[in-house]
Protein backbone atom coordinates (compact mmCIF):
# COMPACT_ATOMS: atom_id res chain seq x y z
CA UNK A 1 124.00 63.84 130.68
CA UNK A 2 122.26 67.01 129.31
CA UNK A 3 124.57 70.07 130.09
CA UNK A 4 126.21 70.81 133.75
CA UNK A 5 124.35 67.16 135.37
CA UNK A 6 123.38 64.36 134.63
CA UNK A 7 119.32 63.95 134.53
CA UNK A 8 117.39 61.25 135.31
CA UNK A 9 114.30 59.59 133.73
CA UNK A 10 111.55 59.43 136.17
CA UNK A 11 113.32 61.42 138.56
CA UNK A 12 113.95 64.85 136.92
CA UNK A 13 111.37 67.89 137.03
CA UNK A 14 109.51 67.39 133.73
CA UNK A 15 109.61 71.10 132.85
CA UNK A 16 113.94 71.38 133.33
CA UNK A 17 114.20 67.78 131.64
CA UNK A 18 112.38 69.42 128.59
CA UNK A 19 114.43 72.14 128.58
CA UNK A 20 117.51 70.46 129.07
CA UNK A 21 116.59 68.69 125.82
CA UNK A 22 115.77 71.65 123.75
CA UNK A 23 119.27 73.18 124.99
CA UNK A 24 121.14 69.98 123.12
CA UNK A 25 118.94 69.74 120.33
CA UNK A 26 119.61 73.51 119.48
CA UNK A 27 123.09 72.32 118.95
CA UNK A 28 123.93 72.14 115.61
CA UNK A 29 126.74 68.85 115.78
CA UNK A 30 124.11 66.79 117.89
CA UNK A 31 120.50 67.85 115.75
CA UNK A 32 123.05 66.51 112.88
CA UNK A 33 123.42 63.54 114.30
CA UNK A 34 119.80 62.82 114.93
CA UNK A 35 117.29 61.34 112.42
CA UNK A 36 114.31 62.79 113.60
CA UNK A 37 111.93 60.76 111.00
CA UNK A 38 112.50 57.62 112.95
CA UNK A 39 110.35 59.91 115.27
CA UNK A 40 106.35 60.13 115.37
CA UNK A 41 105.36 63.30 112.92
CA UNK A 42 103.65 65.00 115.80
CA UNK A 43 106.82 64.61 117.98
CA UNK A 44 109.07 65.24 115.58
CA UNK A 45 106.87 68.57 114.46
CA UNK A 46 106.50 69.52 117.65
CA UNK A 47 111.14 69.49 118.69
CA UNK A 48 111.40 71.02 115.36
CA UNK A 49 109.15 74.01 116.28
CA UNK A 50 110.46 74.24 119.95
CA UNK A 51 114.41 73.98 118.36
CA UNK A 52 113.58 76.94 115.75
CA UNK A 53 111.65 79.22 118.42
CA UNK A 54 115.16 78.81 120.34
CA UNK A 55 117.03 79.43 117.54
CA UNK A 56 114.86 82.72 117.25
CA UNK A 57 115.48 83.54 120.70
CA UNK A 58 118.95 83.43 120.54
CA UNK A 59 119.37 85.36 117.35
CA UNK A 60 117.32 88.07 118.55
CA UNK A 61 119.24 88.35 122.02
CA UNK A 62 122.59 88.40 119.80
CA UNK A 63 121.06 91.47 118.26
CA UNK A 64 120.02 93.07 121.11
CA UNK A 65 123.46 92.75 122.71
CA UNK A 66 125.21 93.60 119.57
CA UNK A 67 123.34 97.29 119.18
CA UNK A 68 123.54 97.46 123.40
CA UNK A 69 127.36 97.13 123.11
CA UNK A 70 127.54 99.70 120.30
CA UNK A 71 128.93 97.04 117.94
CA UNK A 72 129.39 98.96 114.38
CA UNK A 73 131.13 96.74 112.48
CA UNK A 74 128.92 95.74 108.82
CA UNK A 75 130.47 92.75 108.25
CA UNK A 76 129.28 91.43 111.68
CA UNK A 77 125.67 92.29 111.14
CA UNK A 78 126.33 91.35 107.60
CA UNK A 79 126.20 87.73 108.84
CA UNK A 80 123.96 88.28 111.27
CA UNK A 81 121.21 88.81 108.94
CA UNK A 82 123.35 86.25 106.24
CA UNK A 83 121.62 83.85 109.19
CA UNK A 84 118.97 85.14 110.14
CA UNK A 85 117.00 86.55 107.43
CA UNK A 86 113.40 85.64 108.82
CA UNK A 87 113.95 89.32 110.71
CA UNK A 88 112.82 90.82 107.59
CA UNK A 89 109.30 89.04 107.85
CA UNK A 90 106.77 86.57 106.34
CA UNK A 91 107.21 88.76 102.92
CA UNK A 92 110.23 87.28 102.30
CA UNK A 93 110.40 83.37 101.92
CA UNK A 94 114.23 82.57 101.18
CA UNK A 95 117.38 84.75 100.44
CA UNK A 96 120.12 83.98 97.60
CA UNK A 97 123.18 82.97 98.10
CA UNK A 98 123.99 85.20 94.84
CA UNK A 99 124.68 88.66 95.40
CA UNK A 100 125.86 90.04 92.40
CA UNK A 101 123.17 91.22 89.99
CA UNK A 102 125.69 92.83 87.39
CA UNK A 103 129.51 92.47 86.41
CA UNK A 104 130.51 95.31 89.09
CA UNK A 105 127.23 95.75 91.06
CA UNK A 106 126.95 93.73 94.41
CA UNK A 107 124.05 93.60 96.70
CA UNK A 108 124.06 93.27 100.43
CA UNK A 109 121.12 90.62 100.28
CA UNK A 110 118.88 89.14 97.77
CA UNK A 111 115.69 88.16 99.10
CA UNK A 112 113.05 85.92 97.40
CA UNK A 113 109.45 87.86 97.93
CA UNK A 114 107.04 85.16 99.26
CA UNK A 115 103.82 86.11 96.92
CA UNK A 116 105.37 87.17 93.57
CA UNK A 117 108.64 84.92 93.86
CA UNK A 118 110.53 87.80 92.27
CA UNK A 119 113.60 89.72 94.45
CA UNK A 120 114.24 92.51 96.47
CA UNK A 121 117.19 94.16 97.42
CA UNK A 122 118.36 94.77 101.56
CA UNK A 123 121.35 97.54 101.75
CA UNK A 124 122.83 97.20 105.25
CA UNK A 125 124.34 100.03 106.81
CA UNK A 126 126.05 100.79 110.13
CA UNK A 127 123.79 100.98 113.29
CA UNK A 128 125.91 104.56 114.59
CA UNK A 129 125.14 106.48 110.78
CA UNK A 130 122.55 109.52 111.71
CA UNK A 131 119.00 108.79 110.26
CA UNK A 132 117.23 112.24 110.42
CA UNK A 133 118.36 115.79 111.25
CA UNK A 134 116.05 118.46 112.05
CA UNK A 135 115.86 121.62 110.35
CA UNK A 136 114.96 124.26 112.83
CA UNK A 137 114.34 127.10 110.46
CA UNK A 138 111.90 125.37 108.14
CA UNK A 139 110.52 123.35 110.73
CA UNK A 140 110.90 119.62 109.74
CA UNK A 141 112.64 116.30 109.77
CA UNK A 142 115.04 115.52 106.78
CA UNK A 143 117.31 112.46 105.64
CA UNK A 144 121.08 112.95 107.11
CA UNK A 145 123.60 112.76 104.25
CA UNK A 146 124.28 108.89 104.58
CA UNK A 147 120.23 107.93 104.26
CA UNK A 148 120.64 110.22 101.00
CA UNK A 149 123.34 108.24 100.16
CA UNK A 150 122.16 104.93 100.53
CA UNK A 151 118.92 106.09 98.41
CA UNK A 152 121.30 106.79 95.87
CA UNK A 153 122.82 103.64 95.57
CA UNK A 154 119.94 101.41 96.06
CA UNK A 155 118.08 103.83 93.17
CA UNK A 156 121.00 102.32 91.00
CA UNK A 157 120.76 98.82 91.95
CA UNK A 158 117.55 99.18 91.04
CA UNK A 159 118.00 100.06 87.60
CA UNK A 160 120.73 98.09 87.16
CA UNK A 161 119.01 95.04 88.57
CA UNK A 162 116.13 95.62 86.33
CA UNK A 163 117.81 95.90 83.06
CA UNK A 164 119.89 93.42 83.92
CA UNK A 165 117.26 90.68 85.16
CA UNK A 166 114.22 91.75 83.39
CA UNK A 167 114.18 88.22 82.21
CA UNK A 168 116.30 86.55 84.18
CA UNK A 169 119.74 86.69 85.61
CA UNK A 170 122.41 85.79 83.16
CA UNK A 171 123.92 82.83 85.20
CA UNK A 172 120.64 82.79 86.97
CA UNK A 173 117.84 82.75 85.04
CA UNK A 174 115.59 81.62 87.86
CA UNK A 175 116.62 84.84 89.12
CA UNK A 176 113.63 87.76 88.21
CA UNK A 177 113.31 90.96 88.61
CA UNK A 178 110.44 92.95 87.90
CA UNK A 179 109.62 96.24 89.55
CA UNK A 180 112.08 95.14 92.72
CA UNK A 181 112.04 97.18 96.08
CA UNK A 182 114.82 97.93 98.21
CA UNK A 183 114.77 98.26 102.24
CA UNK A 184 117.61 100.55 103.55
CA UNK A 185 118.87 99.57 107.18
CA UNK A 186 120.24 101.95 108.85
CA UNK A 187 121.20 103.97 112.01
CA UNK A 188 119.10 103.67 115.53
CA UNK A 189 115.99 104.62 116.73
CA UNK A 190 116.07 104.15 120.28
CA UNK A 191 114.19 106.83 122.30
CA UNK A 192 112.84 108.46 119.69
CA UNK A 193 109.93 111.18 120.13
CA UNK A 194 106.31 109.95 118.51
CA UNK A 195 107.28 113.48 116.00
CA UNK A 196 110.39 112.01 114.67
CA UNK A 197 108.68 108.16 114.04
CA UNK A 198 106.14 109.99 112.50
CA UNK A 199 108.67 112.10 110.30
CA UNK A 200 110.47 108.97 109.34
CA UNK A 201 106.83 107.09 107.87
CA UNK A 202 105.87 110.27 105.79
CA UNK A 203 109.44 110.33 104.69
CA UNK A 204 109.46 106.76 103.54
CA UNK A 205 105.73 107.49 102.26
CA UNK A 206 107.37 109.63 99.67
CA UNK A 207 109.71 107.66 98.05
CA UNK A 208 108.89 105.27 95.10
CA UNK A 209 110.48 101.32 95.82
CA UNK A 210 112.71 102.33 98.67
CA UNK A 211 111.75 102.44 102.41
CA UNK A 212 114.18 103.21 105.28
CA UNK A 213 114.12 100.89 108.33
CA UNK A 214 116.54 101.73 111.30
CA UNK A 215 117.85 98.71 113.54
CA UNK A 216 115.71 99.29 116.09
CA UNK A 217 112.59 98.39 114.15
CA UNK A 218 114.63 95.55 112.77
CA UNK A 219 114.74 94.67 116.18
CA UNK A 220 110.98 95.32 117.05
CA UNK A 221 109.74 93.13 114.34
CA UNK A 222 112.13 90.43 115.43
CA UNK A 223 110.29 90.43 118.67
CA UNK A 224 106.72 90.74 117.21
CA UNK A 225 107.49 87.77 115.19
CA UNK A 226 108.60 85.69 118.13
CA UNK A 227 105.50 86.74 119.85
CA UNK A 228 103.54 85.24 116.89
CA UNK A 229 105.26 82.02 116.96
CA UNK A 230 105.67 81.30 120.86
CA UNK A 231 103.36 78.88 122.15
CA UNK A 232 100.25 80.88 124.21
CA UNK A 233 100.86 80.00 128.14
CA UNK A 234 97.82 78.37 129.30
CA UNK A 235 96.91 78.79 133.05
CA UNK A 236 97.16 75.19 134.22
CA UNK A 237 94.26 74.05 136.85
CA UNK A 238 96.24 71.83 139.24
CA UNK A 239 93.21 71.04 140.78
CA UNK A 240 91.75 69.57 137.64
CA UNK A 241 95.06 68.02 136.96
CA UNK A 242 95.48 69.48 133.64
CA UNK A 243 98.44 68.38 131.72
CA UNK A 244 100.12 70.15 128.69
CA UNK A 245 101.02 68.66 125.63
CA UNK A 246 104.57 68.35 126.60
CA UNK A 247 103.51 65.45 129.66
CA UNK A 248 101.35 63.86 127.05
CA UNK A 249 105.12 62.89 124.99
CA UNK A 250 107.21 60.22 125.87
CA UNK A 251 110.55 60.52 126.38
């Protein structure tokens, strides 16, 4: 039994019975109960992928329904990200479970840059702080007083973080910084005009090390990644009798 009924081999549509078996492996107590190498490599390869696109899926519908429901709460999207840090992109390879990168200084996230192996810094702020005002007299898009803030206090991490890790974390010498960057995320940036997207690149153009990301475009990219990693649908000939990959497996 997989879910609400029981399905049957040889009886069951193909397409629900594979689905039906991605829901249960994309539990966590049952894929930790499984010993997928006593599987083939391709089939094995091939639940892994389908399990993590789920896990993907899910993660980026929590988000969506966390910033629909006006959730502001940090230490909610704290974990969120905690989880699921592959939002952030390929640049990244692997967070740290360290967060401290002085005796008083503590970072929101760690992350391990992909090409250099060396660390950036993610500040997380709440989705309902203001991004940009507008100044009407002069004409132009500036950074509301929390962005200013959290520029401020990444510019120290910075500093601190490179004094303090120029050759290696203390505790954690595997830990390196050397000219880190910092992503603020902050605010929405829902319904924006193409003037005020535009305001917020030149913005982030100007600063040195520090960009400024709303949760929206968190968001965004979390979709443009799935989009990278779904499967392409292929238009199956039923007259041909094509079959997909997934018939070709045997269950």
């Amino acid at each position: 039994p997989l879910g609400e009924e029981s399905l049957q081999i040889g009886r069951t549509d193909k397409a629900k019975a594979v689905q039906a078996l991605l829901n249960a492996l994309s539990d966590p107590q049952i894929l930790a109960h499984l010993d997928l190498g006593k599987l083939t490599d391709e089939v094995a390869q091939a639940l892994k992928g389908k399990v993590r696109i789920a896990e993907m899926e899910r993660a980026t519908t929590q988000l969506e329904l966390m910033l629909s429901s006006d959730e502001n709460a940090e230490i909610l999207y704290q974990k969120w990200f905690d989880e699921h840090y592959w939002v952030l992109g390929n640049a990244y390879v692997a967070k740290d479970d360290l967060r401290s990168i002085s005796a008083t200084d503590r970072v929101d996230l760690l992350m391990h840059h992909t090409a250099s192996g060396m660390r950036d810094i993610i500040e997380l702020k709440r989705p309902n702080m203001p991004v940009l005002h507008f100044d009407n007299a002069h004409r132009n898009f500036y950074f509301s007083a929390d962005v200013s803030s959290a520029i401020g206090q990444c510019h120290r991490y910075l500093e601190v973080f490179s004094e303090e890790a120029s050759l290696g974390l203390r505790d954690a010498p595997h830990i390196v910084a050397h000219y880190p960057e910092a992503v603020v995320v902050i605010g929405r940036s829902e319904g924006w005009p193409a003037d005020k997207q535009k305001a917020l690149r030149g913005l982030n153009s100007r600063l040195n090390g520090i960009k400024v990301m709303t949760f929206d475009h968190v968001l965004a990219q979390a979709r443009a990644l799935l989009d990278c990693v779904r499967p392409a649908e292929i238009e199956v000939d039923e007259s041909a009798q094509t079959r997909s990959s997934w018939d070709d497996l045997n269950f």
